[in-house]
Protein backbone atom coordinates (compact mmCIF):
# COMPACT_ATOMS: atom_id res chain seq x y z
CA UNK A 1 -18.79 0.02 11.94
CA UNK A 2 -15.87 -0.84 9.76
CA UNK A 3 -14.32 -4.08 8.94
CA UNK A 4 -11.27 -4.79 8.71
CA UNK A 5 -7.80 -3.15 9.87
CA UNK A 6 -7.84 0.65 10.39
CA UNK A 7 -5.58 2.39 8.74
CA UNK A 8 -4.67 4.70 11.97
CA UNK A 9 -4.34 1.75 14.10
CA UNK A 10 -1.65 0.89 12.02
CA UNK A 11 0.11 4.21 10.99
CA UNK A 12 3.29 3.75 12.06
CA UNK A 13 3.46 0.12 9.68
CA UNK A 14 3.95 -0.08 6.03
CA UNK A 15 1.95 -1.99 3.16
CA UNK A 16 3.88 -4.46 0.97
CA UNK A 17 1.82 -4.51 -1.75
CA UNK A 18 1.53 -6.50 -5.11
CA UNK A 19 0.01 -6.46 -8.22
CA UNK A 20 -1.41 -9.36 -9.52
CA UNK A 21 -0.98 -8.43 -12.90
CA UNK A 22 2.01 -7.82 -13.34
CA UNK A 23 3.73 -9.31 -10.25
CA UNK A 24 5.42 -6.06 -9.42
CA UNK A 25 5.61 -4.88 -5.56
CA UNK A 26 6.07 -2.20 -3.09
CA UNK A 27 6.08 -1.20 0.27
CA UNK A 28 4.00 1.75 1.19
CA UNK A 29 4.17 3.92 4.10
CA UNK A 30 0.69 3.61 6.06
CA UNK A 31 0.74 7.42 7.24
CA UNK A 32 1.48 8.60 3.94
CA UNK A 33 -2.13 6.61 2.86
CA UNK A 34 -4.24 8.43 5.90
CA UNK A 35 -3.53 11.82 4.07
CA UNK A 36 -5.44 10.76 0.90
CA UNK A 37 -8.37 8.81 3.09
CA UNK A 38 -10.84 9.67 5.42
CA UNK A 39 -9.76 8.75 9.76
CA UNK A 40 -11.25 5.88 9.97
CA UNK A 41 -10.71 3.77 6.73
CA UNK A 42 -9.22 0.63 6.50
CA UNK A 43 -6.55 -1.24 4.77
CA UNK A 44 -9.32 -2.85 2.12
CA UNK A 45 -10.87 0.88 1.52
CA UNK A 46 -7.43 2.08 0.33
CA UNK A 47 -6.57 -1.30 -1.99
CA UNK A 48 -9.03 0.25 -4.46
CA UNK A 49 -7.69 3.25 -5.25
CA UNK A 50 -3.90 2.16 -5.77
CA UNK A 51 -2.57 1.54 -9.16
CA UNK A 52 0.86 -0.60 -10.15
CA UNK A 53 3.50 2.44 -11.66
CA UNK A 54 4.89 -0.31 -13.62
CA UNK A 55 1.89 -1.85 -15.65
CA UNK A 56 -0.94 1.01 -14.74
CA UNK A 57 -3.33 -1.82 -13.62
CA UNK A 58 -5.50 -1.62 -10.52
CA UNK A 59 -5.40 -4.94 -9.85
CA UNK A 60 -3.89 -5.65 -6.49
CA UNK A 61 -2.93 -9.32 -5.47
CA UNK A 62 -1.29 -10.12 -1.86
CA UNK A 63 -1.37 -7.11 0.57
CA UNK A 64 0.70 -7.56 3.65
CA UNK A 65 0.89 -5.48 7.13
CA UNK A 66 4.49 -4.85 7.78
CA UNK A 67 5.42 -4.31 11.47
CA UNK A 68 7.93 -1.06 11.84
CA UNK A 69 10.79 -3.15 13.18
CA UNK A 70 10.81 -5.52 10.39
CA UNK A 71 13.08 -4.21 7.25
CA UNK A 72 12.39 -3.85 3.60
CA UNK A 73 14.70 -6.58 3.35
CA UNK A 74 12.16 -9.41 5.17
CA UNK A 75 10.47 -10.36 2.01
CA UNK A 76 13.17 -13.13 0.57
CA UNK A 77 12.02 -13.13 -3.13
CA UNK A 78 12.91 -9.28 -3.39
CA UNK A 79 15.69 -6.98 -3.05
CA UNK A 80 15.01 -3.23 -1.81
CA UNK A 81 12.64 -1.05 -3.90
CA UNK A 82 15.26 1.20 -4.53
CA UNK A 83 17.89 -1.43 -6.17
CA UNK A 84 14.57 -1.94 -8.80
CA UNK A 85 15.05 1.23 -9.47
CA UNK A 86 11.58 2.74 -7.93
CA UNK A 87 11.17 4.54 -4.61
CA UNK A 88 9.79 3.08 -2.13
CA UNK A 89 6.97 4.90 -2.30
CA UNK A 90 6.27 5.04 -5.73
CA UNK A 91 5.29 1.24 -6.39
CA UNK A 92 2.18 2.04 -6.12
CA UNK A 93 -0.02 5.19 -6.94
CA UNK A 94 -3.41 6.04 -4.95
CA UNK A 95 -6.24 8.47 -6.19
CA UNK A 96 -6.45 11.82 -5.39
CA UNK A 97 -7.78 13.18 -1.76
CA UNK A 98 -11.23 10.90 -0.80
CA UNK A 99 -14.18 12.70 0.31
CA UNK A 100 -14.70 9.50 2.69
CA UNK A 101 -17.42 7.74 0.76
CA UNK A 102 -16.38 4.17 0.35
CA UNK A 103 -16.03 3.11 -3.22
């Protein structure tokens, strides 16, 4: 049994995700994470396996579960990914395909 919020449950939301490191974040599509995971992985199986495009480090801080009606423009302390000059997308990177062994 997993634990924790599956990833399919929620595939029509998007991540915000930050890095603690650096304090850089992103919003990711959920959908576009179930095509590098296994069907029934959730939220905390994926956190592992994303990396920060602007400092490299794999150290995510707060991870939030955006509904699809809210906009990229709900988080007050940030403007749109794109005005950073970064896709939406490509705040964060994720490992290659998973063979669906949690690591």
């Amino acid at each position: 049994m997993k634990h924790g919020t599956l990833l399919r449950v929620i595939a029509s939301h998007n991540l915000w995700v930050e890095c603690r490191a650096c304090g850089h974040g992103a919003e990711l599509r959920v959908s576009e994470l179930l095509e590098l995971t296994c069907a029934d992985a959730a939220v905390r199986d994926i956190l592992p396996r994303l990396k920060c495009t602007r400092c490299r480090q794999k150290q995510i801080g707060d991870v939030r579960i955006l509904s699809p009606d809210v906009s990229s423009n709900h988080h007050v302390a940030r403007q749109p990914a794109e005005q950073h000059g970064v896709l939406e997308d490509e705040g964060f990177t994720a490992d290659g395909p998973h063979d669906g062994v949690a690591r």
